[in-house]
Protein backbone atom coordinates (compact mmCIF):
# COMPACT_ATOMS: atom_id res chain seq x y z
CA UNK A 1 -156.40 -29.39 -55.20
CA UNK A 2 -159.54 -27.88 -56.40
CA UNK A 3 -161.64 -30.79 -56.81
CA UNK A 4 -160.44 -31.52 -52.75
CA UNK A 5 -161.53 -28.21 -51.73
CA UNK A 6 -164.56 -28.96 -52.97
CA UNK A 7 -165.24 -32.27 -50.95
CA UNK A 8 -164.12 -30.04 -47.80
CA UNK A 9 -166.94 -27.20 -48.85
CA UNK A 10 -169.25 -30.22 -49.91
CA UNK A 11 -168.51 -31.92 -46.45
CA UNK A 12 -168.68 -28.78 -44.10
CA UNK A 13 -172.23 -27.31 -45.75
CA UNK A 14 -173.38 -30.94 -45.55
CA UNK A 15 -172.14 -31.14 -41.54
CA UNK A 16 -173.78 -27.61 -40.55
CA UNK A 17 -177.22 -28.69 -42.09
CA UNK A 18 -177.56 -31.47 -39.91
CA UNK A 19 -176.25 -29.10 -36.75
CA UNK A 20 -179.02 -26.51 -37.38
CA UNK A 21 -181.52 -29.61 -38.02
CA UNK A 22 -180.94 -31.07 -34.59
CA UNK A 23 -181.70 -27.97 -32.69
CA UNK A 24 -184.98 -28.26 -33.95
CA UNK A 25 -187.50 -29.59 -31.68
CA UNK A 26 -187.56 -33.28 -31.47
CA UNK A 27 -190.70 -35.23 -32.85
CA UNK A 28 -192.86 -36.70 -30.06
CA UNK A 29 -195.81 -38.65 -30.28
CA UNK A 30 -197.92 -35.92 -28.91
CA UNK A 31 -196.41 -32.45 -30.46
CA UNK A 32 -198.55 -30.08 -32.63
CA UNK A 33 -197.85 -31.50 -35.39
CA UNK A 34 -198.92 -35.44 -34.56
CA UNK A 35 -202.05 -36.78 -34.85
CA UNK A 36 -202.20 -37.58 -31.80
CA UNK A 37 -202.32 -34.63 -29.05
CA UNK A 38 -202.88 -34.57 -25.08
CA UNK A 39 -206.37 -32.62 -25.96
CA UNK A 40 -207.24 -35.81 -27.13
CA UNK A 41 -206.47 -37.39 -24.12
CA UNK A 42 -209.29 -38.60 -21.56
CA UNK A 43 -210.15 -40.78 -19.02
CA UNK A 44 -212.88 -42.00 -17.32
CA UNK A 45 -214.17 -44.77 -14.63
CA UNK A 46 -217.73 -46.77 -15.01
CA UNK A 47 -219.35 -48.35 -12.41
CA UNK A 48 -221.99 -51.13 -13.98
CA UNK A 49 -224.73 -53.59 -12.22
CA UNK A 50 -225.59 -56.31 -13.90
CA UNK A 51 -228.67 -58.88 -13.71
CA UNK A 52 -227.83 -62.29 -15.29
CA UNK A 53 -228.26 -65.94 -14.42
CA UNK A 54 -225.53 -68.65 -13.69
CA UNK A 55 -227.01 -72.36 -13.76
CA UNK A 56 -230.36 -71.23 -13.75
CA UNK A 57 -229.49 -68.87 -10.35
CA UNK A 58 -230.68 -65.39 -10.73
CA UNK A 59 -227.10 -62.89 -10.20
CA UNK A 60 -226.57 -59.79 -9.54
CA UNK A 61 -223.49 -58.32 -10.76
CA UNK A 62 -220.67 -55.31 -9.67
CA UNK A 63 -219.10 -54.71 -12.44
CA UNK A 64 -216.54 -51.41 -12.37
CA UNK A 65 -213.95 -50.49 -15.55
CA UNK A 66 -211.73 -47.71 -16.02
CA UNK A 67 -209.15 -46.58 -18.71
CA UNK A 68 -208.26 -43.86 -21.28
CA UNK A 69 -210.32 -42.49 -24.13
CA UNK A 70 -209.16 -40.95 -27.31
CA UNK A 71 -211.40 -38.58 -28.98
CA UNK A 72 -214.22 -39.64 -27.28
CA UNK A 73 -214.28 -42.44 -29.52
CA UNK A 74 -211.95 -45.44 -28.51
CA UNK A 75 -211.40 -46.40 -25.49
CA UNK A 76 -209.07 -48.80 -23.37
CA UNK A 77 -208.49 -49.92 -19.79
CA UNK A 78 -209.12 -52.48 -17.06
CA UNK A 79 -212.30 -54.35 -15.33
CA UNK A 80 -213.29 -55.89 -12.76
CA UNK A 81 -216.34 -58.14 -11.97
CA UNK A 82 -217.95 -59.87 -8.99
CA UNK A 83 -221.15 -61.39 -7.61
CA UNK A 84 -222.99 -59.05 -5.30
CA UNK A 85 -225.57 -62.11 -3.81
CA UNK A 86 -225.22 -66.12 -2.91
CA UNK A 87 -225.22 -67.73 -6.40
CA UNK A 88 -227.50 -70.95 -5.72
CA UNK A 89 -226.85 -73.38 -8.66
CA UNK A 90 -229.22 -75.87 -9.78
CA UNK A 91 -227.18 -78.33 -10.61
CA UNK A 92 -225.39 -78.29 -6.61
CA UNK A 93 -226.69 -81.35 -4.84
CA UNK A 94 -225.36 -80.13 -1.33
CA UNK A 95 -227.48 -78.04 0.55
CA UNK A 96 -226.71 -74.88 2.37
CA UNK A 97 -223.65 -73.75 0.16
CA UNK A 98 -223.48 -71.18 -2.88
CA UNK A 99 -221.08 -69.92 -5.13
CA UNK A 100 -218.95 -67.17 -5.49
CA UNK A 101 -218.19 -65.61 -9.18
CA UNK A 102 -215.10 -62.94 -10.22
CA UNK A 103 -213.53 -61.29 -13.34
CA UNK A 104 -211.13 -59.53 -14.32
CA UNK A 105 -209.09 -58.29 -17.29
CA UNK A 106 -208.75 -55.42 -20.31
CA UNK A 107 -211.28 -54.13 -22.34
CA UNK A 108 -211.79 -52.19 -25.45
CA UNK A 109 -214.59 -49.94 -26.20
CA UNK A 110 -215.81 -48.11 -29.38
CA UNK A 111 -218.44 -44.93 -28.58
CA UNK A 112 -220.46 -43.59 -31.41
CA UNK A 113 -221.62 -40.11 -32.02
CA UNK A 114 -220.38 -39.71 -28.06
CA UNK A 115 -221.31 -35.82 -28.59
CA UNK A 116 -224.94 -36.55 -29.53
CA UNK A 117 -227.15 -36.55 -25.95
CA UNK A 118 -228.35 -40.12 -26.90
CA UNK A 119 -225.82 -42.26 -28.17
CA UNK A 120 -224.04 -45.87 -28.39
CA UNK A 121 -221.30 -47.37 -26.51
CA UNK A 122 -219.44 -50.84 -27.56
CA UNK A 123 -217.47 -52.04 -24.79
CA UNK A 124 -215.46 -56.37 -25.52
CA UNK A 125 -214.50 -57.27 -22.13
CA UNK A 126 -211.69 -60.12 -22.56
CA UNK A 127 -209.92 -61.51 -19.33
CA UNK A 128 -210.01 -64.20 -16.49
CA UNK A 129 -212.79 -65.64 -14.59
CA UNK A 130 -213.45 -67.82 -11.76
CA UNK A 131 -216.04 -69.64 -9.60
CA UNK A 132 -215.37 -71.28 -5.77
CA UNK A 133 -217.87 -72.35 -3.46
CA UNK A 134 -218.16 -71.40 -0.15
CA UNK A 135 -220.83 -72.11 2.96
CA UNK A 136 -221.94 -70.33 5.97
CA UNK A 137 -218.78 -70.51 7.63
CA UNK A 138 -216.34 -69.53 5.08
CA UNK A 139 -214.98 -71.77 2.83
CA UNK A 140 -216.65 -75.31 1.68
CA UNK A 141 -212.95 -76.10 0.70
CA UNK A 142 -214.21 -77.93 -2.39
CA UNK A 143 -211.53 -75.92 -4.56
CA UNK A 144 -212.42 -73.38 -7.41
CA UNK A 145 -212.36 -73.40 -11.37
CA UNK A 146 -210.54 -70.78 -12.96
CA UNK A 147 -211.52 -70.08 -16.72
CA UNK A 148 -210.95 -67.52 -19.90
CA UNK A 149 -213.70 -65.07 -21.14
CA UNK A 150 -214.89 -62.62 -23.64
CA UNK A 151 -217.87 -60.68 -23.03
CA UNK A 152 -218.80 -58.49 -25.87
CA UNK A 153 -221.48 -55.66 -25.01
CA UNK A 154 -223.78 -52.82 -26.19
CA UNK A 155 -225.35 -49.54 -24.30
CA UNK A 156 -227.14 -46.90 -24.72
CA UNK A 157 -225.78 -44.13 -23.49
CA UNK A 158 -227.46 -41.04 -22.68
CA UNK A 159 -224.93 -37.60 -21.27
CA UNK A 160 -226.39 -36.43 -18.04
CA UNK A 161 -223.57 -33.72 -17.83
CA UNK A 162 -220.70 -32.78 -19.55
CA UNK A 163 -218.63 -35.50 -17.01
CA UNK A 164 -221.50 -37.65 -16.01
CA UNK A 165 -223.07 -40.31 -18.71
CA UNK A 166 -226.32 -42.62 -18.09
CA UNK A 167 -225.88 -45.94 -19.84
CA UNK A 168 -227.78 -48.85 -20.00
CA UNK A 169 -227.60 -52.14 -22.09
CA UNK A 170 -226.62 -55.83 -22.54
CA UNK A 171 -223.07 -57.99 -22.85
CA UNK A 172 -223.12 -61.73 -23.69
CA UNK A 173 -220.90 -63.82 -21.71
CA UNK A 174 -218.61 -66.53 -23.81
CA UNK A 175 -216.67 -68.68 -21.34
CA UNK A 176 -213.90 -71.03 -22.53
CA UNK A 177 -213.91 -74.58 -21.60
CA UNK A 178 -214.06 -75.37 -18.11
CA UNK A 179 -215.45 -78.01 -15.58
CA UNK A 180 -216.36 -77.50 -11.68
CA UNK A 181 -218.44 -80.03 -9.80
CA UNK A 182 -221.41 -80.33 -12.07
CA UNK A 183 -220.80 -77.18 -13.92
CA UNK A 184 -219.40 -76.60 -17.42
CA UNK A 185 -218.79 -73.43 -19.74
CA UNK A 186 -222.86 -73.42 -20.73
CA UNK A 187 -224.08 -73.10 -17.41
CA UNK A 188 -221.90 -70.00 -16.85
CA UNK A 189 -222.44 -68.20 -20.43
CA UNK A 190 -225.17 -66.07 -21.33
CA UNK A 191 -226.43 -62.68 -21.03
CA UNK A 192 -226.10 -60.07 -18.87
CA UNK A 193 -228.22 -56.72 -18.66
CA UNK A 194 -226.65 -53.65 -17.42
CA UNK A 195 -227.42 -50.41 -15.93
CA UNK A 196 -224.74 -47.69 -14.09
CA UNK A 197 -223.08 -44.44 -14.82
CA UNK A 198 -219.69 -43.18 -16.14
CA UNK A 199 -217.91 -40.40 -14.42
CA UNK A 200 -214.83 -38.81 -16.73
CA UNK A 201 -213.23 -36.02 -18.41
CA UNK A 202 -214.63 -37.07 -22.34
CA UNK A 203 -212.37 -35.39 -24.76
């Protein structure tokens, strides 16, 4: 008898410590306690234009990318990229048509010492590319080449104002095999120098 009251005391203290233990506040990623916190939290959005050449054509590039920072340190988020003029390659043996050049993708950044006035910014660009040629009138309907491509980068990065950063820098452009008309993957790689700004709430 005794030794079954016990299990029942045993059993009831062992049932009202886990009661009182969930009516404490559940664990979240971002409660004061984490690592992690929402005053970490940022975000920002960074228009870039970039000079470069594609078979041997001087290009001017738009490129924009936005995301989420943490700590003002890493970074994360999406990109876009397109030609801004008429892309004249070498290599084209029609006359009167140019070519057309897009991106897009993720991206992953590293900033160092982002509270120092001058510092460094690491963006890797990794996504999708493409090239199609067009004429005058619209499309030359001679079909387009779509292609993978990493594009790892450094700037210089100087803060203008609390949400408002200078930067200015270079990327190198690595694109995966591909083939259009007399084009291949090392008349579309190489490097690309950048200058824009980055509006954001840095945390």
């Amino acid at each position: 008898m005794r030794k079954s009251l016990s299990i029942i005391a045993f059993l009831l203290v062992t049932i009202s410590t886990a009661i009182a233990q969930e009516k404490r506040e559940a664990q979240t990623v971002f409660n004061n306690s984490s690592i992690l916190k929402k005053s970490d939290l940022g975000f920002f959005i960074a228009p870039l234009v970039g000079f470069t050449q594609m078979d041997q054509s001087s290009t001017t590039l738009l490129n924009v990318r936005g995301g989420i920072n943490l700590k003002d340190k890493f970074s994360f988020g999406l990109f876009y990229s397109t030609s801004l003029n008429e892309i004249r390659p070498r290599s084209e043996v029609i006359p009167n048509i140019y070519m057309d050049y897009r991106s897009f993708g993720g991206f992953i950044e590293y900033t160092l010492l982002a509270k120092k006035a001058i510092h460094l910014s690491f963006p890797v660009y990794v996504g999708y590319g493409e090239v199609e040629v067009d004429n005058e009138q619209g499309s030359a309907r001679l079909g387009e080449s779509n292609f993978f491509q990493i594009e790892p980068s450094a700037l210089l990065e100087v803060n203008l104002h609390k949400h408002i950063r200078f930067n200015a820098g270079a990327g190198y452009r690595i694109i995966g095999n591909m083939e259009y008309r007399n084009l291949n993957q090392s008349n579309l790689s190489g490097i690309t120098g950048y200058v824009g700004l980055k509006f954001g709430l840095f945390k």
